[in-house]
N, C-alpha and C. Protein backbone atom coordinates (compact mmCIF):
# COMPACT_ATOMS: atom_id res chain seq x y z
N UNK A 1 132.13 111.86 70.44
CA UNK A 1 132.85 111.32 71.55
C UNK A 1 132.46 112.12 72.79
N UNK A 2 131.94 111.29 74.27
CA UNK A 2 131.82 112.56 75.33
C UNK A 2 132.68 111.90 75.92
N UNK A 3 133.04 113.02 77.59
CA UNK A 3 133.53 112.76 78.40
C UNK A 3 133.25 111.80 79.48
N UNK A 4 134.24 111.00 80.12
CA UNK A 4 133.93 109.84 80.54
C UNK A 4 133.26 110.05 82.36
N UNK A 5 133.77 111.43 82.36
CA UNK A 5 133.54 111.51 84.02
C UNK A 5 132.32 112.90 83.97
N UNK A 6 132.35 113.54 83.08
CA UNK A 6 130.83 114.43 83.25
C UNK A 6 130.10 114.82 82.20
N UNK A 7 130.47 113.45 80.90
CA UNK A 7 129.47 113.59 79.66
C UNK A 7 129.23 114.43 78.68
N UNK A 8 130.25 115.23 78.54
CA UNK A 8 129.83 116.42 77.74
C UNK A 8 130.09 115.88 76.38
N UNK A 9 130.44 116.66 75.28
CA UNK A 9 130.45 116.14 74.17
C UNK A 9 132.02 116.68 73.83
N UNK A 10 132.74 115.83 73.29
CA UNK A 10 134.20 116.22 73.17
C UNK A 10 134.49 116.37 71.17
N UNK A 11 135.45 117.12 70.88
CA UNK A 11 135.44 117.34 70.00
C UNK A 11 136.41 116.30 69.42
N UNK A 12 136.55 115.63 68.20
CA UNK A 12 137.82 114.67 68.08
C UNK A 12 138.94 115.21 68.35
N UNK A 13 140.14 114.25 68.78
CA UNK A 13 141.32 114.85 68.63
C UNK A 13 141.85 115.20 69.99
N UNK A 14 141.31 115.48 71.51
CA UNK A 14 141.43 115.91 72.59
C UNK A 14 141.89 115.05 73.21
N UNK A 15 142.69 115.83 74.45
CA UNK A 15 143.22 115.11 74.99
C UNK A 15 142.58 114.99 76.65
N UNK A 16 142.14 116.54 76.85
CA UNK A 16 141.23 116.48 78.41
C UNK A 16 140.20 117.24 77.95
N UNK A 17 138.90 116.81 78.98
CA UNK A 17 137.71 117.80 78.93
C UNK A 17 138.03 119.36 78.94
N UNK A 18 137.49 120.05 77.76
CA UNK A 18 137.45 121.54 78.42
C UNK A 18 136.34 121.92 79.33
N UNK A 19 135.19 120.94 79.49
CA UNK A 19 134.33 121.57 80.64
C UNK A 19 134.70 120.86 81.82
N UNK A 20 135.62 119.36 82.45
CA UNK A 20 135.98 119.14 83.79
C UNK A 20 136.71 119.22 84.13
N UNK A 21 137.73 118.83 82.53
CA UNK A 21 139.70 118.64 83.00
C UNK A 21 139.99 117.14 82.98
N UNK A 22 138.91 116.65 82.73
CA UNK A 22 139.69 114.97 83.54
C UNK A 22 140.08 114.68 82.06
N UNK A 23 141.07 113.21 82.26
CA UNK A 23 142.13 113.16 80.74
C UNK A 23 140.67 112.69 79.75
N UNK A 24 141.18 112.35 78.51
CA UNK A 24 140.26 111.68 78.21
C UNK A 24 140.91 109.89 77.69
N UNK A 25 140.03 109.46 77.77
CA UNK A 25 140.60 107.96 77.43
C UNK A 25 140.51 107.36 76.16
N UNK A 26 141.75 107.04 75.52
CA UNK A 26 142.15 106.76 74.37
C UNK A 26 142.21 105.15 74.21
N UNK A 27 141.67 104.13 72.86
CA UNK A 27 141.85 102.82 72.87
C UNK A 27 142.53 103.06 71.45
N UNK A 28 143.02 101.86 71.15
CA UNK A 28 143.23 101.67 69.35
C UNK A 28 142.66 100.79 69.12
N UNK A 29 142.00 100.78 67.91
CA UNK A 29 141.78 99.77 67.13
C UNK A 29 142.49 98.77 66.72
N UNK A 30 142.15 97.43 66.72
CA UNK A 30 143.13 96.32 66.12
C UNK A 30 142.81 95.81 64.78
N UNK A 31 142.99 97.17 63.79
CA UNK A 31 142.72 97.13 62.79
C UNK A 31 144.75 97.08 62.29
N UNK A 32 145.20 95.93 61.45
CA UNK A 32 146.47 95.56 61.27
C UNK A 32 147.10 96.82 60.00
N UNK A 33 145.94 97.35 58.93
CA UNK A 33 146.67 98.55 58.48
C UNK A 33 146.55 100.06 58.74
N UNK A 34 145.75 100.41 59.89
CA UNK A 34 145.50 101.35 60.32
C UNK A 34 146.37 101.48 61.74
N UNK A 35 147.54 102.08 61.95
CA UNK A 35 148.30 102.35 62.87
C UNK A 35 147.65 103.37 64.20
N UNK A 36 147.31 104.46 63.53
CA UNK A 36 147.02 105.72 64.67
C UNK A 36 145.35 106.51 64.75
N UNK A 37 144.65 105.69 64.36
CA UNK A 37 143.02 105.91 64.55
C UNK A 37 143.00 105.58 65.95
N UNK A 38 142.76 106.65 67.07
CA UNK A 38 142.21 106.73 68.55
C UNK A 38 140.99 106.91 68.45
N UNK A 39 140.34 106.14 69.39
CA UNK A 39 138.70 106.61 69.98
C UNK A 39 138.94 106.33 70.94
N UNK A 40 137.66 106.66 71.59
CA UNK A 40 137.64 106.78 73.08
C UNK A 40 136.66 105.73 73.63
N UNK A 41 136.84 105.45 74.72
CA UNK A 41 136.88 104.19 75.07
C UNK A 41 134.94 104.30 75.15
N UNK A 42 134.63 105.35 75.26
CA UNK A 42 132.81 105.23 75.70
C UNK A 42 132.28 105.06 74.55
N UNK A 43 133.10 105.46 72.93
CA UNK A 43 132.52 104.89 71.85
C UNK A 43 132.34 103.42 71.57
N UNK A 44 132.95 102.89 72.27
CA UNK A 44 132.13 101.23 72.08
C UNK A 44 131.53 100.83 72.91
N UNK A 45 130.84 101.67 73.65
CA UNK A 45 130.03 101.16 74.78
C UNK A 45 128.82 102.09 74.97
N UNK A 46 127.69 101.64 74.20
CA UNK A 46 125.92 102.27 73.97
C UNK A 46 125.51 102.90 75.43
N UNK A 47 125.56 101.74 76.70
CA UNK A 47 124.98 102.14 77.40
C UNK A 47 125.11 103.55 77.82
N UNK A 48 125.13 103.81 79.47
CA UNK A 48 125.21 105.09 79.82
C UNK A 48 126.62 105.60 80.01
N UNK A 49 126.97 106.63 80.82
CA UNK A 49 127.97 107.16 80.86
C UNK A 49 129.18 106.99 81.16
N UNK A 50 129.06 105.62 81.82
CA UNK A 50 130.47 104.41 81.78
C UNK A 50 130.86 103.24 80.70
N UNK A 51 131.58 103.03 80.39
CA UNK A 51 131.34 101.56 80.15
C UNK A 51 131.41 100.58 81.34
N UNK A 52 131.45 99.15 81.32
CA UNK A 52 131.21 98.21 82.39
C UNK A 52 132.60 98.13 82.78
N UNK A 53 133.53 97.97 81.74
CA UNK A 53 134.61 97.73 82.40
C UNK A 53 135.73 98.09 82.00
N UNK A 54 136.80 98.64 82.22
CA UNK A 54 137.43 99.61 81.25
C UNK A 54 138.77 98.66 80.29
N UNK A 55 138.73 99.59 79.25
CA UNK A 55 139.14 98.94 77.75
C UNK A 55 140.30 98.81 77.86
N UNK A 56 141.19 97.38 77.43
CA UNK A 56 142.17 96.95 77.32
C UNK A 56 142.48 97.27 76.11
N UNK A 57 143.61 98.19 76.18
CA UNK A 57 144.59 98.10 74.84
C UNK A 57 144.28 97.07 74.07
N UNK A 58 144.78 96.79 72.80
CA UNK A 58 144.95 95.50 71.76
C UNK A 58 146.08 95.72 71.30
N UNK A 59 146.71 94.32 71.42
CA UNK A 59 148.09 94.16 71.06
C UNK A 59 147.97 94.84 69.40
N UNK A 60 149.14 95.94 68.80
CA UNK A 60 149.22 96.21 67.16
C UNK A 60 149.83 95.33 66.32
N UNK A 61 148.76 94.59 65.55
CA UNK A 61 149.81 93.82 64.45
C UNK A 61 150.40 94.42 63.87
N UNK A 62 151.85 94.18 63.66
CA UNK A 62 152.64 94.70 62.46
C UNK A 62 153.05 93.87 61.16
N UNK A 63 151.79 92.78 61.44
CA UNK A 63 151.88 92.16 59.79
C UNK A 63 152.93 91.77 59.19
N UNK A 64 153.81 91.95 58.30
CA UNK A 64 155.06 90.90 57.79
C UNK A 64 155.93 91.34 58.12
N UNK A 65 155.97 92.38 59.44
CA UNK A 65 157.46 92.75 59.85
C UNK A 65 157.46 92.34 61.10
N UNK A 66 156.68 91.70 61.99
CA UNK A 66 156.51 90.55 62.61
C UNK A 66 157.73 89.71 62.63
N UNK A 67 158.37 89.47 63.93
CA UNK A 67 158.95 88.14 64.09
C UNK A 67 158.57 87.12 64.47
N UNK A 68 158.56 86.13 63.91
CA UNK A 68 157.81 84.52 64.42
C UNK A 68 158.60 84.41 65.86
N UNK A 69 157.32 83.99 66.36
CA UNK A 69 157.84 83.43 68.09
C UNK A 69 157.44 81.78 67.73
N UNK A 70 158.88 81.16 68.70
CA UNK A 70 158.95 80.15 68.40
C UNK A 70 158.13 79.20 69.91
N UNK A 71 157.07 78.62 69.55
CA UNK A 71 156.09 78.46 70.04
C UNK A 71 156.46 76.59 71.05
N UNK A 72 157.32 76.14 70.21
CA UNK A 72 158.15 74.53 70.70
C UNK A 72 159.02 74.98 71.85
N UNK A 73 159.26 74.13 72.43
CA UNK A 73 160.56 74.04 73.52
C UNK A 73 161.32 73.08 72.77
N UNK A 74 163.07 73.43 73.07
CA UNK A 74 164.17 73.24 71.98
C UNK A 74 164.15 71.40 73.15
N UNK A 75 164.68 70.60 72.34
CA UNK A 75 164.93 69.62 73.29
C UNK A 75 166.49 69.23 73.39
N UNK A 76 167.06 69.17 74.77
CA UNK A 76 168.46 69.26 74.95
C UNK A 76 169.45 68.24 74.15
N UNK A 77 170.47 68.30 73.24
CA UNK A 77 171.01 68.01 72.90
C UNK A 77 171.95 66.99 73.58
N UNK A 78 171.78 65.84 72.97
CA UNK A 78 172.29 64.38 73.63
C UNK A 78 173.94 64.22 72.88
N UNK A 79 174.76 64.78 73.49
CA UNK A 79 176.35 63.66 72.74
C UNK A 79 176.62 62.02 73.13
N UNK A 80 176.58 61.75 72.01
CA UNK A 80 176.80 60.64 71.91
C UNK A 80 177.92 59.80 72.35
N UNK A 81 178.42 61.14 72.02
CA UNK A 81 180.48 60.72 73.08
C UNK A 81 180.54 60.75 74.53
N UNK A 82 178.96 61.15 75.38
CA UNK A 82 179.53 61.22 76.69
C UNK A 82 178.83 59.83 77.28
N UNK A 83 177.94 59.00 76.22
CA UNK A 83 177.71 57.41 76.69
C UNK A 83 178.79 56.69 76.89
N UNK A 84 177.98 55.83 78.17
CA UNK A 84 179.90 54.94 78.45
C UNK A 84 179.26 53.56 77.30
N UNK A 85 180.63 52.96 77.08
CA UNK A 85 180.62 51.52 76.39
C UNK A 85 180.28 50.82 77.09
N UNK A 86 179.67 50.27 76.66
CA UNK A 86 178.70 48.86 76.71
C UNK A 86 180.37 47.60 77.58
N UNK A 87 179.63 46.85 77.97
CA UNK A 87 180.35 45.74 79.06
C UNK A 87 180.45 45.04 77.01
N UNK A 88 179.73 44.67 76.49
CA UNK A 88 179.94 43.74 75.18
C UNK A 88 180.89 44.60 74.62
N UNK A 89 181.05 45.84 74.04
CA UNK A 89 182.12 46.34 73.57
C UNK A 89 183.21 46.50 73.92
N UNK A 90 183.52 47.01 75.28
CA UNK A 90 185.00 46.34 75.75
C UNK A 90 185.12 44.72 75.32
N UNK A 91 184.27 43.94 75.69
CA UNK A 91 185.09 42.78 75.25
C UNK A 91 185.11 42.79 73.72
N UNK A 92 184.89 43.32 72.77
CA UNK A 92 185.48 43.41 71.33
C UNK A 92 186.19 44.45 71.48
N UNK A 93 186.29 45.29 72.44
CA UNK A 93 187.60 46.04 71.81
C UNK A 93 188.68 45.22 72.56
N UNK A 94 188.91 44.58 73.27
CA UNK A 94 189.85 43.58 73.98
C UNK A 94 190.30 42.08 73.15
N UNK A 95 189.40 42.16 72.75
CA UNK A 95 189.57 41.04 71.19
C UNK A 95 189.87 41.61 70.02
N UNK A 96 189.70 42.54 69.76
CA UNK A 96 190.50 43.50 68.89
C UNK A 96 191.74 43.66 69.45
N UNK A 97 192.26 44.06 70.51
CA UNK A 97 193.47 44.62 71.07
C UNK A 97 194.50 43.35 70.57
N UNK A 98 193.93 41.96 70.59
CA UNK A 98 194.73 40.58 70.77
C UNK A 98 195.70 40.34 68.99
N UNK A 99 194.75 41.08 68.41
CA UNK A 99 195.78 41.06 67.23
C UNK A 99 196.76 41.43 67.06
N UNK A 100 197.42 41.39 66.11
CA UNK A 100 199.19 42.16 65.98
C UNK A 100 199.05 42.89 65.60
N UNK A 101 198.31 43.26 63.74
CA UNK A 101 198.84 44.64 63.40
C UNK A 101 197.34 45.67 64.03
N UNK A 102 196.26 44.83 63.79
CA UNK A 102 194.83 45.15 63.61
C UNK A 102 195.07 46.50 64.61
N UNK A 103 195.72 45.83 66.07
CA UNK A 103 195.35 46.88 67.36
C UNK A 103 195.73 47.88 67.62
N UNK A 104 197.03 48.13 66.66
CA UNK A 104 197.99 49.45 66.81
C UNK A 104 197.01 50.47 65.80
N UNK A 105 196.64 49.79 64.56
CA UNK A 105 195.57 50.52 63.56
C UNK A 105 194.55 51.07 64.13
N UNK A 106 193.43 50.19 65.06
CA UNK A 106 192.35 50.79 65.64
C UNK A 106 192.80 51.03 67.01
N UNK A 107 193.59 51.27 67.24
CA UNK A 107 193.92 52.38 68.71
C UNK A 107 194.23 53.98 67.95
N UNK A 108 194.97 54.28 66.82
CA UNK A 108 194.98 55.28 66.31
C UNK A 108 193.54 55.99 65.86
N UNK A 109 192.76 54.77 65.08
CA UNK A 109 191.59 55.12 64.73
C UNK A 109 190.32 55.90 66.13
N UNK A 110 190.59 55.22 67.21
CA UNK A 110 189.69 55.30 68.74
C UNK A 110 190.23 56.37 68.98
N UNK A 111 191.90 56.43 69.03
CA UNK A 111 192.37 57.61 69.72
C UNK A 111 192.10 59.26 69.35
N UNK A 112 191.91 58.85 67.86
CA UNK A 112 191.74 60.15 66.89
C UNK A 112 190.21 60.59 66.15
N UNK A 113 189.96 59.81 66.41
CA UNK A 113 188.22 60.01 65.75
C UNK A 113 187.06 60.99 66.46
N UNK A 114 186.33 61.34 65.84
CA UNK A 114 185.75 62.40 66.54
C UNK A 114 184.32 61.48 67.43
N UNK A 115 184.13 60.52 66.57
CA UNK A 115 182.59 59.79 66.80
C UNK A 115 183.07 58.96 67.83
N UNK A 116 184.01 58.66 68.63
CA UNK A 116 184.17 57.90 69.54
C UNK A 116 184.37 58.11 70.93
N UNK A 117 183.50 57.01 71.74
CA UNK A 117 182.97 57.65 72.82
C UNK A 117 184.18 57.83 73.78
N UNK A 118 184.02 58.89 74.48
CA UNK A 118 185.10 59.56 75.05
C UNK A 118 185.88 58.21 76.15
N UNK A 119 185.21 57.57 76.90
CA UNK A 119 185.92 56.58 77.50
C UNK A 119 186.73 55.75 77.00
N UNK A 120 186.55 55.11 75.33
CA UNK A 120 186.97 54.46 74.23
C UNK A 120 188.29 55.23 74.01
N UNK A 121 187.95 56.30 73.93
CA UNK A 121 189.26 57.37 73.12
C UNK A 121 190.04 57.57 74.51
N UNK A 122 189.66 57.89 75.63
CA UNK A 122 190.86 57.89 76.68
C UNK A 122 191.65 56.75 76.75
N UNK A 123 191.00 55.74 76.57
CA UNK A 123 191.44 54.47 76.86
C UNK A 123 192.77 54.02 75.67
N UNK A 124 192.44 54.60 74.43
CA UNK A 124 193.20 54.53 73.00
C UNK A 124 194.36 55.49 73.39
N UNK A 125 194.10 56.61 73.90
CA UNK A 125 194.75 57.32 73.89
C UNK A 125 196.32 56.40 74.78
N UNK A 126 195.36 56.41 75.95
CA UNK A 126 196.10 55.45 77.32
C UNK A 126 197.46 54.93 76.84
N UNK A 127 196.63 53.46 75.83
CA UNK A 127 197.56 52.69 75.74
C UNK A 127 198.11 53.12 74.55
N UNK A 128 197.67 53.89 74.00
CA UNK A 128 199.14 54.28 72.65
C UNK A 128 200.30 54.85 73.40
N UNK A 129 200.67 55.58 74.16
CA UNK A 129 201.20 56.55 75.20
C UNK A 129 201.67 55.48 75.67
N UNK A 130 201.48 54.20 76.18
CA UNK A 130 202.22 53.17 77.37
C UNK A 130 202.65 52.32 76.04
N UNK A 131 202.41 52.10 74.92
CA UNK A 131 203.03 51.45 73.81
C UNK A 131 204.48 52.30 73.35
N UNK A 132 204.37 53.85 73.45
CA UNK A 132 205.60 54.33 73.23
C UNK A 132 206.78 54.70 74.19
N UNK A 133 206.10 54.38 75.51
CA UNK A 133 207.05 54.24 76.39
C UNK A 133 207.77 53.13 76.91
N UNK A 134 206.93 51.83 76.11
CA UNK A 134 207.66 50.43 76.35
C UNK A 134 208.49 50.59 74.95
N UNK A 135 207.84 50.83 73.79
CA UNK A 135 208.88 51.14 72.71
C UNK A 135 210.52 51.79 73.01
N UNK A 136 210.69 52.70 73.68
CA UNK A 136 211.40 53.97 74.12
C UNK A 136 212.11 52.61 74.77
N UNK A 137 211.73 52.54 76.09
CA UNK A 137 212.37 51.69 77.21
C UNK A 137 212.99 49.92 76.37
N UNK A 138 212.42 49.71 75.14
CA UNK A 138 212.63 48.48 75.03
C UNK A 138 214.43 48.90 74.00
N UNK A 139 214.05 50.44 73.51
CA UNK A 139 215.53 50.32 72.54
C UNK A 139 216.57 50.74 73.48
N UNK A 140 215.80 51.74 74.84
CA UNK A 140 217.16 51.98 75.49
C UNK A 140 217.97 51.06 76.09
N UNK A 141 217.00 49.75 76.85
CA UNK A 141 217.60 48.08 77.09
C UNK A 141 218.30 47.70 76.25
N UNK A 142 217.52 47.53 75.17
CA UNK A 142 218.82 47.22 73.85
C UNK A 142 219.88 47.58 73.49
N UNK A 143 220.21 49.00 73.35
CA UNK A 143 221.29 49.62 73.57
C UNK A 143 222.39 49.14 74.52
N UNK A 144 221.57 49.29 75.81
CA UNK A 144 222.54 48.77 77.09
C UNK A 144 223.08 47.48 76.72
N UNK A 145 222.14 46.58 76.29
CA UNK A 145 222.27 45.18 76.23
C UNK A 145 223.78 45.23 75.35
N UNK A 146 223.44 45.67 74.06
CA UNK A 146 224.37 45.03 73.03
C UNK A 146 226.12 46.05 73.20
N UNK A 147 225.51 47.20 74.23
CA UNK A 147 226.83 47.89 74.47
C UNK A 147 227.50 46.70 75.65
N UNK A 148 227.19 46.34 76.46
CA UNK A 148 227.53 45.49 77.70
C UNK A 148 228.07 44.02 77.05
N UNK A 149 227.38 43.79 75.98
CA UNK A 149 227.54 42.44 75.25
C UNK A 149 228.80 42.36 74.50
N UNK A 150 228.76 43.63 73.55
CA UNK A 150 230.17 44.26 73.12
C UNK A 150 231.32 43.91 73.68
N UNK A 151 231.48 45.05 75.31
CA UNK A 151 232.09 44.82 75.63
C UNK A 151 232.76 43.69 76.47
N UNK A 152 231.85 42.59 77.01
CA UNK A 152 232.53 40.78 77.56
C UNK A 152 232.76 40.66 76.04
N UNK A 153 232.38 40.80 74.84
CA UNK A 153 233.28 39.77 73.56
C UNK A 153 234.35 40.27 73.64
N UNK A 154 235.24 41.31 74.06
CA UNK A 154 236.44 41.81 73.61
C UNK A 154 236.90 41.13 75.10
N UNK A 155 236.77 41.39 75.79
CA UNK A 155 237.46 40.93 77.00
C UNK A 155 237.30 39.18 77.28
N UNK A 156 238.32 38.73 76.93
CA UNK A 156 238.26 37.05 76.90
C UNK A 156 239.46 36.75 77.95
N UNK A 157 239.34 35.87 78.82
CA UNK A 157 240.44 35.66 79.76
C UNK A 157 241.41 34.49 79.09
């Protein structure tokens, strides 16, 4: 091995010239089971007292302890619940709604399901919520009704 800036002959193992001082220059091999074999960078280069252009490191394989780099781009994840319904599916869910028992069944089903698209399920939600407040409002009328009704049967002129 010599020195890169005044040629002398270096002994292995060094780190600066003992006849200039200047460092000396170290490469590795990209040999995957040999970790710490240094030479110096003018050993792969015959000509004269430079090489042409100076030596790039080499990346060290570390062979099966290596982590795989994932080389794809991930592609963004589409929910299916944030598509709006179709103009044709409101009108079947509106023809659905027209039944008696069918609509109270699949409003629970829309309202509660995980696969259903979120506009569908607000909408289920909606009218279950305005079904139990006409429910509510229809027994408290009743109440009134048959208390008020009650009382004109007892009172007869």
């Amino acid at each position: 091995m010599n020195c890169n800036n005044c040629g002398a002959n270096l002994p292995e193992g060094v780190k600066f010239c003992p006849r200039c001082g200047s460092a000396v220059e170290t490469s590795y091999e990209a040999n995957p089971y040999d970790y710490g074999s240094a030479r110096s960078a003018s050993d792969n280069y015959q000509g004269g007292s430079q090489p042409p252009y100076p030596p790039q490191p080499e990346p060290i394989n570390y062979g099966a302890y290596q982590q795989p780099v994932n080389t794809y781009q991930s592609q963004p994840q589409t929910d299916l619940t944030d598509l709006p319904v179709t103009v044709g599916s409101w009108i079947g869910v509106f023809l659905i709604s027209c039944l008696p028992l069918v609509n109270l069944i699949m409003l629970f089903v829309w309202a509660f399901s995980s696969s259903t698209k979120k506009s569908l399920k607000n909408y289920a939600r909606a009218m279950l919520i305005m079904s139990l407040i006409g429910i509510v409002l229809g027994i408290i009328i009743a109440v009134i009704v048959s208390i008020i009704g009650a009382n004109v049967h007892t009172y007869r002129y």
